[in-house]
PDB file of N, CA and C in Angstrom:
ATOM      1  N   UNK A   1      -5.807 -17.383  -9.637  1.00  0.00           N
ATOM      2  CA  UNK A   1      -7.176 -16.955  -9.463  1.00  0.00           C
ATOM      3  C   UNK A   1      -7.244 -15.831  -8.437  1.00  0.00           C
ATOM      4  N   UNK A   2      -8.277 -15.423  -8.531  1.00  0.00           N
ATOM      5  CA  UNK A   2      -8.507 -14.028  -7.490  1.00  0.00           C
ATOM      6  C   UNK A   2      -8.634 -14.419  -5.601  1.00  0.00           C
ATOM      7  N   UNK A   3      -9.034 -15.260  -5.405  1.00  0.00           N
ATOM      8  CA  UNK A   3      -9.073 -15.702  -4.111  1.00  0.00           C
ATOM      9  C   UNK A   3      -7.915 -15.970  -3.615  1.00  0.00           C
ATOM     10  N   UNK A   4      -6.627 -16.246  -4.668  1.00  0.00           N
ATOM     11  CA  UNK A   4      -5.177 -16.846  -4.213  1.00  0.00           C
ATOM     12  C   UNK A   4      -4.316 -15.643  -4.519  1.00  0.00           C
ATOM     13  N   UNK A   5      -4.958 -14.598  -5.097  1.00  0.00           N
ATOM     14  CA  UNK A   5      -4.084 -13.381  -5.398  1.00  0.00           C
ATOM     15  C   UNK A   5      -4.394 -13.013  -4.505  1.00  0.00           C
ATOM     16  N   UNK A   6      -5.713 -12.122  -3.767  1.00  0.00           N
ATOM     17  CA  UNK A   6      -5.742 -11.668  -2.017  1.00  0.00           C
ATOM     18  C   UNK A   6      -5.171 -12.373  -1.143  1.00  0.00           C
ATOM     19  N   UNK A   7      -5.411 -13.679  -1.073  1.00  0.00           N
ATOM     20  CA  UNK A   7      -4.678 -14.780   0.112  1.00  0.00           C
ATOM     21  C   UNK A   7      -2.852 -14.209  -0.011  1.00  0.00           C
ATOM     22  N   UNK A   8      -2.304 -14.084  -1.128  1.00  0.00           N
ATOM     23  CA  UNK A   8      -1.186 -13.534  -1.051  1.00  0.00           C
ATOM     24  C   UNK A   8      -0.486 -12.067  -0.770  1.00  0.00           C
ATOM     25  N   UNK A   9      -1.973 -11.319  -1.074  1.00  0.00           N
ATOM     26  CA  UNK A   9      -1.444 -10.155  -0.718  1.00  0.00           C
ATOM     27  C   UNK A   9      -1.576  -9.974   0.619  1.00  0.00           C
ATOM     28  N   UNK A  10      -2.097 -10.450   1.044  1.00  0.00           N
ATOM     29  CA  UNK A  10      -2.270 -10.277   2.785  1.00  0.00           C
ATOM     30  C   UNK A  10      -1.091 -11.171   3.401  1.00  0.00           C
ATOM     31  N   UNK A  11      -1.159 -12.127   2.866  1.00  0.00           N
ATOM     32  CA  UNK A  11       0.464 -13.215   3.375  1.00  0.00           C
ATOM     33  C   UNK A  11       1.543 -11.748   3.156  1.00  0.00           C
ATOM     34  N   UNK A  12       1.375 -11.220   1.713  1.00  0.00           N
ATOM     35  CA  UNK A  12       2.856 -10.032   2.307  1.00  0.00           C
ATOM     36  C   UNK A  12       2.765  -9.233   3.064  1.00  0.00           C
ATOM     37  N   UNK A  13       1.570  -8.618   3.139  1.00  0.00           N
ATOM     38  CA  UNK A  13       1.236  -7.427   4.427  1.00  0.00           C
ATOM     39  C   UNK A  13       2.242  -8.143   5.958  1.00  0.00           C
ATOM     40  N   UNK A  14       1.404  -9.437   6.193  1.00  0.00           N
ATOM     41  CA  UNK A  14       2.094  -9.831   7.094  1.00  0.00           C
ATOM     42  C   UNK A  14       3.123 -10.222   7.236  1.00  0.00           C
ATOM     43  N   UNK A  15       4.124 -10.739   6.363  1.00  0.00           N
ATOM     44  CA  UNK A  15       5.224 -11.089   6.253  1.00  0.00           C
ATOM     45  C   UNK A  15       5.826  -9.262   6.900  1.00  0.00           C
ATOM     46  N   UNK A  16       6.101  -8.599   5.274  1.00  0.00           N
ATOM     47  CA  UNK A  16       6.395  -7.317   5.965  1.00  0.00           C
ATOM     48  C   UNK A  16       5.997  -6.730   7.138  1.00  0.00           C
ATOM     49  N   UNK A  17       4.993  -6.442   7.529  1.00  0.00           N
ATOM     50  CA  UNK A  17       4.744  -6.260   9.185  1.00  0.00           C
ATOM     51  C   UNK A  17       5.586  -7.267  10.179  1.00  0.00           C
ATOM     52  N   UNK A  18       5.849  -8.035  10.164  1.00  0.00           N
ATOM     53  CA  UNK A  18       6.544  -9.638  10.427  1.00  0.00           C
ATOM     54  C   UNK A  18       8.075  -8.478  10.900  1.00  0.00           C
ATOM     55  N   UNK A  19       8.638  -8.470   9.647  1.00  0.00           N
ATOM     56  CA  UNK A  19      10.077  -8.138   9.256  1.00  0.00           C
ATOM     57  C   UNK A  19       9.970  -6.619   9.621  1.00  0.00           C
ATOM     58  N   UNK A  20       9.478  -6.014   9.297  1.00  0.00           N
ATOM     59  CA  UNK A  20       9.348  -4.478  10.288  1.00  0.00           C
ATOM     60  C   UNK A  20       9.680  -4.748  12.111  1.00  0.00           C
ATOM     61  N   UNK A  21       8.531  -5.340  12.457  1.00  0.00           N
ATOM     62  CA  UNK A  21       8.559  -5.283  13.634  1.00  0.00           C
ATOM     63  C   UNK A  21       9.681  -5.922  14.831  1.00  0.00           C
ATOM     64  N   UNK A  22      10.448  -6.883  13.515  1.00  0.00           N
ATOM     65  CA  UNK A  22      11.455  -7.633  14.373  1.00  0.00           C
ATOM     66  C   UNK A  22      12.814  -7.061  13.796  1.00  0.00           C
ATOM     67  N   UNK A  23      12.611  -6.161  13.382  1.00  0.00           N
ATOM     68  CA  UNK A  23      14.100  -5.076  12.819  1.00  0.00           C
ATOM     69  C   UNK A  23      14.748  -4.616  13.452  1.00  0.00           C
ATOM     70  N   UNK A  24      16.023  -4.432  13.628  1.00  0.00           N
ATOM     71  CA  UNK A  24      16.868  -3.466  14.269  1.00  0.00           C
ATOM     72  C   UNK A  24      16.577  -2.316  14.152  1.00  0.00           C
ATOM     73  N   UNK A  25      16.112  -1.793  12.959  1.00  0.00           N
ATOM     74  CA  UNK A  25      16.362  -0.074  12.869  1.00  0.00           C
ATOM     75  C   UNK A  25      14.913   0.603  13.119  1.00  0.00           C
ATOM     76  N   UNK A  26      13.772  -0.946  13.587  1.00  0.00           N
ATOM     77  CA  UNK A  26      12.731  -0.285  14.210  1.00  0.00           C
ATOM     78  C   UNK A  26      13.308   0.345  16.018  1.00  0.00           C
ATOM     79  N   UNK A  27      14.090  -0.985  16.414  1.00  0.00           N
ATOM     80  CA  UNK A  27      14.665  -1.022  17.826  1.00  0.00           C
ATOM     81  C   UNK A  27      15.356   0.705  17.789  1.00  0.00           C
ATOM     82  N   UNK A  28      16.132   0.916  16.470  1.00  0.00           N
ATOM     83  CA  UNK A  28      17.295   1.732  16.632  1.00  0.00           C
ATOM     84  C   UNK A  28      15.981   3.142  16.603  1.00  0.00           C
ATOM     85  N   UNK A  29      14.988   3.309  15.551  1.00  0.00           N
ATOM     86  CA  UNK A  29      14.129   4.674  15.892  1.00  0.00           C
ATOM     87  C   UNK A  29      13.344   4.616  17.258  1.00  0.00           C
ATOM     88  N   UNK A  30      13.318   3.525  17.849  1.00  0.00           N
ATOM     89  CA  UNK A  30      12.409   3.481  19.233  1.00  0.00           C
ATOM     90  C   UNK A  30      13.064   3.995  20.749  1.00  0.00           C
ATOM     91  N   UNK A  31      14.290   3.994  20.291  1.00  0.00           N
ATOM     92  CA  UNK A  31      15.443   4.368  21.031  1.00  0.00           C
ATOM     93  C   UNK A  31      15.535   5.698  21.026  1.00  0.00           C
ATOM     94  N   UNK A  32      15.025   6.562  19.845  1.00  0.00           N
ATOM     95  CA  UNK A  32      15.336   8.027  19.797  1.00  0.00           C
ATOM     96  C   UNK A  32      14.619   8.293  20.873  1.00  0.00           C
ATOM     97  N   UNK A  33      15.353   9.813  21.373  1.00  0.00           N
ATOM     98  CA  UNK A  33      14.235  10.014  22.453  1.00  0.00           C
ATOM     99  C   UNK A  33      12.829  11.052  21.863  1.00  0.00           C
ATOM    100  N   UNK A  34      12.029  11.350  22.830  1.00  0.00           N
ATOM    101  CA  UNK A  34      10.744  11.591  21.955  1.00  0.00           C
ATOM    102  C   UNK A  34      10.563  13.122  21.705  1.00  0.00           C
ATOM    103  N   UNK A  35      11.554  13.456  22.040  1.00  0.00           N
ATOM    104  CA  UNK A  35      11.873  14.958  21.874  1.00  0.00           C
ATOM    105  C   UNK A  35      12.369  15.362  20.137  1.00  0.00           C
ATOM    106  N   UNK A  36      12.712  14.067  20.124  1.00  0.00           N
ATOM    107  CA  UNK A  36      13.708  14.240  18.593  1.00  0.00           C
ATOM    108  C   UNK A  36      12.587  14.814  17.719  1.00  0.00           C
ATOM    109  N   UNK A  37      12.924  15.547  16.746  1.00  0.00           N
ATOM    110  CA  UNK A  37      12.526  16.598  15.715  1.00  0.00           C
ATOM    111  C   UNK A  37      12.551  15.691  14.257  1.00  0.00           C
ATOM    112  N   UNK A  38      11.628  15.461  13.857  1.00  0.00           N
ATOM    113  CA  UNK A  38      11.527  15.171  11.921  1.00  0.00           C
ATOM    114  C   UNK A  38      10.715  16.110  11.585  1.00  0.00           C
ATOM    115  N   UNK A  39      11.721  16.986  10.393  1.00  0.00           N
ATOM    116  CA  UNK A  39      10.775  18.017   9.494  1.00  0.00           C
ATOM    117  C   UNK A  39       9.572  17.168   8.906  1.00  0.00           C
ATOM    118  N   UNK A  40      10.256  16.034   8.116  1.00  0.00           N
ATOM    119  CA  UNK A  40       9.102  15.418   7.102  1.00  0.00           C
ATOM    120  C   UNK A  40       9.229  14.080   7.455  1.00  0.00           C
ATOM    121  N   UNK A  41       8.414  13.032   7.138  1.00  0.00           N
ATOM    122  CA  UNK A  41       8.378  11.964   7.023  1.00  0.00           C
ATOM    123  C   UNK A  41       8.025  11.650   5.522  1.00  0.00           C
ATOM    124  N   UNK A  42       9.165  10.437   4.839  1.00  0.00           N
ATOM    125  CA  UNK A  42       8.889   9.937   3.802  1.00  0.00           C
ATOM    126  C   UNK A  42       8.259   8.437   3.527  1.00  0.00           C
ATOM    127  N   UNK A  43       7.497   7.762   3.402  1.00  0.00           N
ATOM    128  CA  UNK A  43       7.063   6.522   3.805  1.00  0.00           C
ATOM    129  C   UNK A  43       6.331   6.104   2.372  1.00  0.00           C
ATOM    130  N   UNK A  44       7.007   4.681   2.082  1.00  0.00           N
ATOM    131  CA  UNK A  44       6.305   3.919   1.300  1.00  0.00           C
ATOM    132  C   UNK A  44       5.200   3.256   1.589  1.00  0.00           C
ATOM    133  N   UNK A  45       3.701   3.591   1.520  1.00  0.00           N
ATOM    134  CA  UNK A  45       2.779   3.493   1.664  1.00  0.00           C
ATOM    135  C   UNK A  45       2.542   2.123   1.144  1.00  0.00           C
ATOM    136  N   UNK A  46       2.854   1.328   0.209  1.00  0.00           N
ATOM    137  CA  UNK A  46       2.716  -0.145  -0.419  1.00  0.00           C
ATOM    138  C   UNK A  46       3.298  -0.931   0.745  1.00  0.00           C
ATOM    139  N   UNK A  47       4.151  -0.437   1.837  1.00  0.00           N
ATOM    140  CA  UNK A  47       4.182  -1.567   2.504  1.00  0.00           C
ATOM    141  C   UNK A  47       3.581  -1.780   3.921  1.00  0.00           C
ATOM    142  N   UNK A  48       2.272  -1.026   3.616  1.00  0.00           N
ATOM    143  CA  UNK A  48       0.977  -1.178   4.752  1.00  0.00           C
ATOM    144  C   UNK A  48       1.531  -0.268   6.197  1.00  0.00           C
ATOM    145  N   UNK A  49       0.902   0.021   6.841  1.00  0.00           N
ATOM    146  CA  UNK A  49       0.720   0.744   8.101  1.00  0.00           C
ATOM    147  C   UNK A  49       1.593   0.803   8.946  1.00  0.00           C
ATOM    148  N   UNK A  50       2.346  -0.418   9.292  1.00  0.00           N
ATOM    149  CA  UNK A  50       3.338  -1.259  10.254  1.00  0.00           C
ATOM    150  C   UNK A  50       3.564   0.242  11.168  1.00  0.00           C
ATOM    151  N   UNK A  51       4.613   1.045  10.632  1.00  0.00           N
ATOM    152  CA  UNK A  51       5.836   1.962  10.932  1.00  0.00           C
ATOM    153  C   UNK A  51       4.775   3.176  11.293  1.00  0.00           C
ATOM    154  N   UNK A  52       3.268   3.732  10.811  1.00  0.00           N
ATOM    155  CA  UNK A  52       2.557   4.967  10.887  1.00  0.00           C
ATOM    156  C   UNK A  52       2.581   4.898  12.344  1.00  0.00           C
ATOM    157  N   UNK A  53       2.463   4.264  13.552  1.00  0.00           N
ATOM    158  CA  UNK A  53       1.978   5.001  14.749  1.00  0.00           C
ATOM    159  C   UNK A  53       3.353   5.591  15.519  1.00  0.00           C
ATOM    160  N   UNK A  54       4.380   5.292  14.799  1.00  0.00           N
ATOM    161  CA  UNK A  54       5.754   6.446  15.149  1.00  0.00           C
ATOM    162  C   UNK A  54       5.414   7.612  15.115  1.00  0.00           C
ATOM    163  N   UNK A  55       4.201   8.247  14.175  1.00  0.00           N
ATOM    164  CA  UNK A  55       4.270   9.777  13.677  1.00  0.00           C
ATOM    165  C   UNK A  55       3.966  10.132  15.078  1.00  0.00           C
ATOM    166  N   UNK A  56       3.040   9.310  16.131  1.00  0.00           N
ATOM    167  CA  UNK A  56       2.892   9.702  17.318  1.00  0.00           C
ATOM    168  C   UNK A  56       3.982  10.212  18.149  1.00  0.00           C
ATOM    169  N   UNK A  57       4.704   8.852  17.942  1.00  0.00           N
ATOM    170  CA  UNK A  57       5.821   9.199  19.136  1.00  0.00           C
ATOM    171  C   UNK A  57       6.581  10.517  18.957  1.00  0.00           C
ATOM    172  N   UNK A  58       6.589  11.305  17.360  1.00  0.00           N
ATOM    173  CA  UNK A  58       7.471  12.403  16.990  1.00  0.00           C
ATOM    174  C   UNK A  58       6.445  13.385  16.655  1.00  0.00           C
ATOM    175  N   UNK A  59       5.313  13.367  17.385  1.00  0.00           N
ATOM    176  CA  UNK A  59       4.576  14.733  17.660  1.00  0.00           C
ATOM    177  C   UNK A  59       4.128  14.957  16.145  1.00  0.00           C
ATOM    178  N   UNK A  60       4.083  13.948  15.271  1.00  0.00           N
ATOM    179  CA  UNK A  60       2.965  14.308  13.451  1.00  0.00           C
ATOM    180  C   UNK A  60       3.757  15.001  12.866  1.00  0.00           C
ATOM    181  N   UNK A  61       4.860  14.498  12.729  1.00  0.00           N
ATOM    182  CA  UNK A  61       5.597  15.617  11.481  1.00  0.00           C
ATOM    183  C   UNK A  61       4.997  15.060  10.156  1.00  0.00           C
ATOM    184  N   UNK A  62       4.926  16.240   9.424  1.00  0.00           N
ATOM    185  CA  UNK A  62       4.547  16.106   7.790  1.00  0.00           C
ATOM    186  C   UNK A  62       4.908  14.766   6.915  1.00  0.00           C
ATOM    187  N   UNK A  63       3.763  13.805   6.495  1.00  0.00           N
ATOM    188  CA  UNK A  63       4.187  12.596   6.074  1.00  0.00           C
ATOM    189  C   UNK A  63       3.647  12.531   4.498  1.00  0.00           C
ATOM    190  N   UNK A  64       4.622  12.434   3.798  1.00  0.00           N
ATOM    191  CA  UNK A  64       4.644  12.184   2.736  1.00  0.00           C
ATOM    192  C   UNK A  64       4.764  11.001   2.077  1.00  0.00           C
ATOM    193  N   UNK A  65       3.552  10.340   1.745  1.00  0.00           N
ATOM    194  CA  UNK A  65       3.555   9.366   0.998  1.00  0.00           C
ATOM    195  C   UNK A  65       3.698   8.800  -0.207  1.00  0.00           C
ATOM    196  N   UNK A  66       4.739   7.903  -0.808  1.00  0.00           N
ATOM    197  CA  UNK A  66       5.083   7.640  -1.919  1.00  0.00           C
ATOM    198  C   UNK A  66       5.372   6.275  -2.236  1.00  0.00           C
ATOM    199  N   UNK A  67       5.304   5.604  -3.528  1.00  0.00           N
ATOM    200  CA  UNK A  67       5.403   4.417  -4.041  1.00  0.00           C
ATOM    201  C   UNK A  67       5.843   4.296  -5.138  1.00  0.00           C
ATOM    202  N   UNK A  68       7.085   3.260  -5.098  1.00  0.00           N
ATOM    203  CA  UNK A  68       7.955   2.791  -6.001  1.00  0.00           C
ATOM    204  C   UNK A  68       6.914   1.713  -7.075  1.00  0.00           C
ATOM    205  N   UNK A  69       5.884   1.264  -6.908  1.00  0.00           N
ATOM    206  CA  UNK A  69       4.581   0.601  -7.215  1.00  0.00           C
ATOM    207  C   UNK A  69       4.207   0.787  -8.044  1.00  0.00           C
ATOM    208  N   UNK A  70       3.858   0.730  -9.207  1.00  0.00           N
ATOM    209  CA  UNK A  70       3.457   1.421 -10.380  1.00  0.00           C
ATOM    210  C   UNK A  70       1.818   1.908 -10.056  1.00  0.00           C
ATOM    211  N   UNK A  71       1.226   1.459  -9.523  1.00  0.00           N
ATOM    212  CA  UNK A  71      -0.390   1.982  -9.507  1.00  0.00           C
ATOM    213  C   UNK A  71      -1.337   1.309  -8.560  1.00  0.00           C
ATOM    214  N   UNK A  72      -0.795   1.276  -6.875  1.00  0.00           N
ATOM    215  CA  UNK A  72      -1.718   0.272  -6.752  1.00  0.00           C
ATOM    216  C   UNK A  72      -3.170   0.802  -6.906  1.00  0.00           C
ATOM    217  N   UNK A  73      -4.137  -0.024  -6.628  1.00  0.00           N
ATOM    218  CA  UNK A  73      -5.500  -0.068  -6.221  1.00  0.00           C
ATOM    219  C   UNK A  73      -6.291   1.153  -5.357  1.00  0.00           C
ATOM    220  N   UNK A  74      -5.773   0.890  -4.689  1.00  0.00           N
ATOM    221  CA  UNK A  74      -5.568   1.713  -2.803  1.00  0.00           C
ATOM    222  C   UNK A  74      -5.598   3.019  -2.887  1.00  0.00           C
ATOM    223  N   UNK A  75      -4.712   3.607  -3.597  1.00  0.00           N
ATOM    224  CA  UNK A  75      -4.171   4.409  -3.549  1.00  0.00           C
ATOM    225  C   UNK A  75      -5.400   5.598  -3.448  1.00  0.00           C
ATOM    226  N   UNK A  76      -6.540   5.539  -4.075  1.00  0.00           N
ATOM    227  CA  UNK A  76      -7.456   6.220  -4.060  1.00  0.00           C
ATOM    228  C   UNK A  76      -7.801   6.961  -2.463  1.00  0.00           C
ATOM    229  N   UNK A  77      -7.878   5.103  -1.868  1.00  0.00           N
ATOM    230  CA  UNK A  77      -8.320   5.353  -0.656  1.00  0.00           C
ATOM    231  C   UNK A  77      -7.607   6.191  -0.105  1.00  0.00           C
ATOM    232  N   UNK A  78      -5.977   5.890  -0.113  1.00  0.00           N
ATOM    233  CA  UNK A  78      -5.346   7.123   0.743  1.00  0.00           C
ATOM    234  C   UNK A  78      -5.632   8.679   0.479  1.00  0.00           C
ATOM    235  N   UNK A  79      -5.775   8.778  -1.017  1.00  0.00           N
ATOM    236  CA  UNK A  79      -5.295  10.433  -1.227  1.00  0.00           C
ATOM    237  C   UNK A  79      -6.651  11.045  -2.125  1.00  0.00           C
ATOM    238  N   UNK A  80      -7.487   9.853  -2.381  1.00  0.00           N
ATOM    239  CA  UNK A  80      -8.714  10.366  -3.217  1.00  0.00           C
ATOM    240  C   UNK A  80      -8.359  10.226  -4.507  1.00  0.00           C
ATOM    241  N   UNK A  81      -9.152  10.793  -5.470  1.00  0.00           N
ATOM    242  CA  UNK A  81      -9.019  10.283  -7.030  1.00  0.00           C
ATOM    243  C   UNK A  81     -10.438   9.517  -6.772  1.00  0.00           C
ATOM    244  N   UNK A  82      -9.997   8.838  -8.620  1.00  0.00           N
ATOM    245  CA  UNK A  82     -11.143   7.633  -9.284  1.00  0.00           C
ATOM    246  C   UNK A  82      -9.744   6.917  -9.593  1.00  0.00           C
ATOM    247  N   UNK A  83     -10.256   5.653  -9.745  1.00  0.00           N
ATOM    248  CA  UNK A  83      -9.699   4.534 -10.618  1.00  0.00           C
ATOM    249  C   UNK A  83     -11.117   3.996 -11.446  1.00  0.00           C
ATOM    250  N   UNK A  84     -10.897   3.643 -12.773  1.00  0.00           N
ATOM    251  CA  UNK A  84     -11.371   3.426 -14.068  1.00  0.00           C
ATOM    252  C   UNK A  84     -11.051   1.889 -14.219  1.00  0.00           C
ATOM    253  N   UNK A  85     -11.951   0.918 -13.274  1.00  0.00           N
ATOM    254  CA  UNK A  85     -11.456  -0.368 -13.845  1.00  0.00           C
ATOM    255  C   UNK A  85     -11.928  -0.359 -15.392  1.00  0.00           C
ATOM    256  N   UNK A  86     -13.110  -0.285 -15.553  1.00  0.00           N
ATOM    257  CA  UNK A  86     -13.578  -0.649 -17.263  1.00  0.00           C
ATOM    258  C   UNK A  86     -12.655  -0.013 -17.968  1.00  0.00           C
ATOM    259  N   UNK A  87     -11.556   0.615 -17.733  1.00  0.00           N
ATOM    260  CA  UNK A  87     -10.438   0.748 -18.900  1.00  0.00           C
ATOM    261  C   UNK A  87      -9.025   1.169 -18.225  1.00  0.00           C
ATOM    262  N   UNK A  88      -9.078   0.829 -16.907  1.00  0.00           N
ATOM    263  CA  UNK A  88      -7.523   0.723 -16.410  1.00  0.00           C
ATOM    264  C   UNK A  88      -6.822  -0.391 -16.025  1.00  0.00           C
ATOM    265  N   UNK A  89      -6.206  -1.258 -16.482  1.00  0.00           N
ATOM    266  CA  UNK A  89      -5.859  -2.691 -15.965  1.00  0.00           C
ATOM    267  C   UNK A  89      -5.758  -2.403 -14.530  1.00  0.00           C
ATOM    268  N   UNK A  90      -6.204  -3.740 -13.461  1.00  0.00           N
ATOM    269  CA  UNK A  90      -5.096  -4.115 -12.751  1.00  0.00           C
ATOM    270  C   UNK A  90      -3.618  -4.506 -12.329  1.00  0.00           C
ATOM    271  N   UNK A  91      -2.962  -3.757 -11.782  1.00  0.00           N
ATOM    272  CA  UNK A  91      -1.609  -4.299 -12.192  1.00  0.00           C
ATOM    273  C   UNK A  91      -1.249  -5.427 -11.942  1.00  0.00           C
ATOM    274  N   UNK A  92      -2.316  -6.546 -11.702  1.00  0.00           N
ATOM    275  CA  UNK A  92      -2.199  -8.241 -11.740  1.00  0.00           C
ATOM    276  C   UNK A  92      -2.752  -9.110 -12.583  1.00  0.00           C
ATOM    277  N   UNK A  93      -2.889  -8.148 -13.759  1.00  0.00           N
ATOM    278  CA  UNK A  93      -3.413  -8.691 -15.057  1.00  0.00           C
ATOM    279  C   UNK A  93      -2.697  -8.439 -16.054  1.00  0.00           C
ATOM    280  N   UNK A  94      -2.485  -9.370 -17.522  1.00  0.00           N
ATOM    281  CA  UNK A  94      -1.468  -8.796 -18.392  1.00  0.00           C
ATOM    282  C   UNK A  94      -2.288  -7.853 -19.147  1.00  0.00           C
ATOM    283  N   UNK A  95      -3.332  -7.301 -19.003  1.00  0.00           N
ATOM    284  CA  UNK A  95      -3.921  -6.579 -20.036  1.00  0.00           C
ATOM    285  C   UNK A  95      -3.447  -5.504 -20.656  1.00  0.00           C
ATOM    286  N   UNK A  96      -4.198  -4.849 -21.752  1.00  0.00           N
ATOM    287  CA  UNK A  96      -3.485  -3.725 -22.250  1.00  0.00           C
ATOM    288  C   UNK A  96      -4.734  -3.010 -21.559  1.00  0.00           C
ATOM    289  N   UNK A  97      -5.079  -1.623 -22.243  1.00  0.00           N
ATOM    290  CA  UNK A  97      -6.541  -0.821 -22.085  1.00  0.00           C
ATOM    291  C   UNK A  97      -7.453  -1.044 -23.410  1.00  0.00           C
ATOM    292  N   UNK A  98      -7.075  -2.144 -24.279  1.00  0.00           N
ATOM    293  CA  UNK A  98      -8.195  -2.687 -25.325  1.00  0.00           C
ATOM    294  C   UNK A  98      -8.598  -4.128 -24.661  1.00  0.00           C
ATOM    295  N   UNK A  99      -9.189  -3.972 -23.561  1.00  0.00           N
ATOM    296  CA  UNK A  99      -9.770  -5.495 -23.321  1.00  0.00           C
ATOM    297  C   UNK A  99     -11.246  -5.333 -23.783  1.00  0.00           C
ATOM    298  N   UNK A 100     -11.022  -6.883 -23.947  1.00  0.00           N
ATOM    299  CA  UNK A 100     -12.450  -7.186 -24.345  1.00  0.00           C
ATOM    300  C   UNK A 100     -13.576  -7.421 -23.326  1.00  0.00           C
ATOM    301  N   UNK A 101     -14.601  -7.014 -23.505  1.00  0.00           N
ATOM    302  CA  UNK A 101     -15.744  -7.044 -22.201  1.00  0.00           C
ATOM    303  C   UNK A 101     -15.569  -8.193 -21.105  1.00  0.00           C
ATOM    304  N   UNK A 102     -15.486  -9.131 -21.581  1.00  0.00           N
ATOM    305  CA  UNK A 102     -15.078 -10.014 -20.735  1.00  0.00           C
ATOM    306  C   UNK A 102     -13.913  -9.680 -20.007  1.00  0.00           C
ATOM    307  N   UNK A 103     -12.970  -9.005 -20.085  1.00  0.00           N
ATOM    308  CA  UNK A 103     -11.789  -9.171 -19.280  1.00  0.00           C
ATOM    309  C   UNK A 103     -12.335  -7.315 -18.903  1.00  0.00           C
ATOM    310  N   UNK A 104     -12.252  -6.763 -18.908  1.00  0.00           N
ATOM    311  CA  UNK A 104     -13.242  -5.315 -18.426  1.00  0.00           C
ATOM    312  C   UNK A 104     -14.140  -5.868 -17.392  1.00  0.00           C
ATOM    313  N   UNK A 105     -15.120  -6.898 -17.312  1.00  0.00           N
ATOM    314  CA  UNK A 105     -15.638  -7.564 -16.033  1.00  0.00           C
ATOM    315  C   UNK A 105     -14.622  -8.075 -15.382  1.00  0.00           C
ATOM    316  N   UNK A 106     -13.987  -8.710 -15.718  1.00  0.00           N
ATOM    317  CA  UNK A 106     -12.839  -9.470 -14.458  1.00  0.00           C
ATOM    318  C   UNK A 106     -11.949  -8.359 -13.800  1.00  0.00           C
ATOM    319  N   UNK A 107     -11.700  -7.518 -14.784  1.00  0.00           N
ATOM    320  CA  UNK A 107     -10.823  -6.225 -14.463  1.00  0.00           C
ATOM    321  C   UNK A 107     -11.582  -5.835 -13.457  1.00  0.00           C
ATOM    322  N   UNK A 108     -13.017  -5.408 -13.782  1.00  0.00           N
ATOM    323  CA  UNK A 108     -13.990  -4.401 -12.208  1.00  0.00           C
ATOM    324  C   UNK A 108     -13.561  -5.322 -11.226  1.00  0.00           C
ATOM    325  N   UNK A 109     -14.282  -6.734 -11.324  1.00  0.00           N
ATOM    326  CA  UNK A 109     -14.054  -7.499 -10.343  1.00  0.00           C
ATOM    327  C   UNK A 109     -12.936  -7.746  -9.418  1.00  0.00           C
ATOM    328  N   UNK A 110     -11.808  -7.316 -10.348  1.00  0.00           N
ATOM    329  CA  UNK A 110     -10.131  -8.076  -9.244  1.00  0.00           C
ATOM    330  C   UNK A 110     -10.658  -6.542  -8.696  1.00  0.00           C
ATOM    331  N   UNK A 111     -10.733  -5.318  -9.425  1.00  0.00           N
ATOM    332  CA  UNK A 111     -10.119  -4.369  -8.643  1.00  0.00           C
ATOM    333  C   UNK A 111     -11.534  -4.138  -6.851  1.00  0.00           C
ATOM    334  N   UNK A 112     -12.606  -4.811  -7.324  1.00  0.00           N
ATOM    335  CA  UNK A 112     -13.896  -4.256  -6.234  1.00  0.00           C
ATOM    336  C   UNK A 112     -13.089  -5.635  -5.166  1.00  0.00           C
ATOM    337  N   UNK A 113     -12.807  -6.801  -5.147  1.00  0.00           N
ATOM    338  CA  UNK A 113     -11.945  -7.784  -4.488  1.00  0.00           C
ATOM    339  C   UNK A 113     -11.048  -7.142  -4.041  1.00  0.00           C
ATOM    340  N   UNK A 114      -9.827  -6.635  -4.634  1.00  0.00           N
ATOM    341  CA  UNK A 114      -8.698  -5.753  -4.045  1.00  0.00           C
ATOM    342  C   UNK A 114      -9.266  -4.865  -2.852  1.00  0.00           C
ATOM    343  N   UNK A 115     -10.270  -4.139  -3.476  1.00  0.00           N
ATOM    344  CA  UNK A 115     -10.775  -3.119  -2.299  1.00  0.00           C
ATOM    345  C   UNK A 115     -11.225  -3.537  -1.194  1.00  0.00           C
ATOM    346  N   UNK A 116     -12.231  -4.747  -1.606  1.00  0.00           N
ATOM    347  CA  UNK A 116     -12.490  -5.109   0.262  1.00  0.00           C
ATOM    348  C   UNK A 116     -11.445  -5.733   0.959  1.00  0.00           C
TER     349      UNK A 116
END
């Protein structure tokens, strides 16, 4: 159900934030000194914020965001666009893009849930 699909997506946010923060190779970039130089930053954006307030410590180098993810939700929010629930599945639904009205409402619905 939709109340146990958010309850889980937030259990991974935190899990991953969890496992970020108690990493070695967070220890090992915190160690650089703050002088150090990144042309670009590449960052998988699906696995929430954790790692973004580094861009501080390295003076905002160019961050490029990308996802191995097929489509989340979100994604709007970061970079702008539309998403089309009445004819784009959620990617936590088996649907095709011929749903029937009924599942086109549940579709708006997971995705306006996802968003808040």
């Amino acid at each position: 159900d939709t109340v146990t699909f958010v309850w889980k997506s937030n259990q991974f946010y935190e899990l991953v934030c969890s496992g970020i923060l108690a990493s070695d190779g967070l220890d090992e970039i915190l160690n650089y000194s703050d002088d150090f130089k990144f042309d670009a930053v590449i960052y998988d954006f699906t696995f929430g914020p954790c790692l973004l307030p580094l861009l501080h410590k390295f003076k905002y180098p160019p961050l490029i965001s990308v996802s191995a993810f097929a489509n989340p939700p979100y994604t709007t929010d970061l970079i702008g666009g539309q998403k089309y629930p009445a004819y784009i599945p959620h990617y936590a639904v088996p649907y095709s893009t011929e749903m029937t009205f009924i599942e086109r409402c549940f579709n708006t619905f997971l995705y306006t849930i996802d968003w808040m």
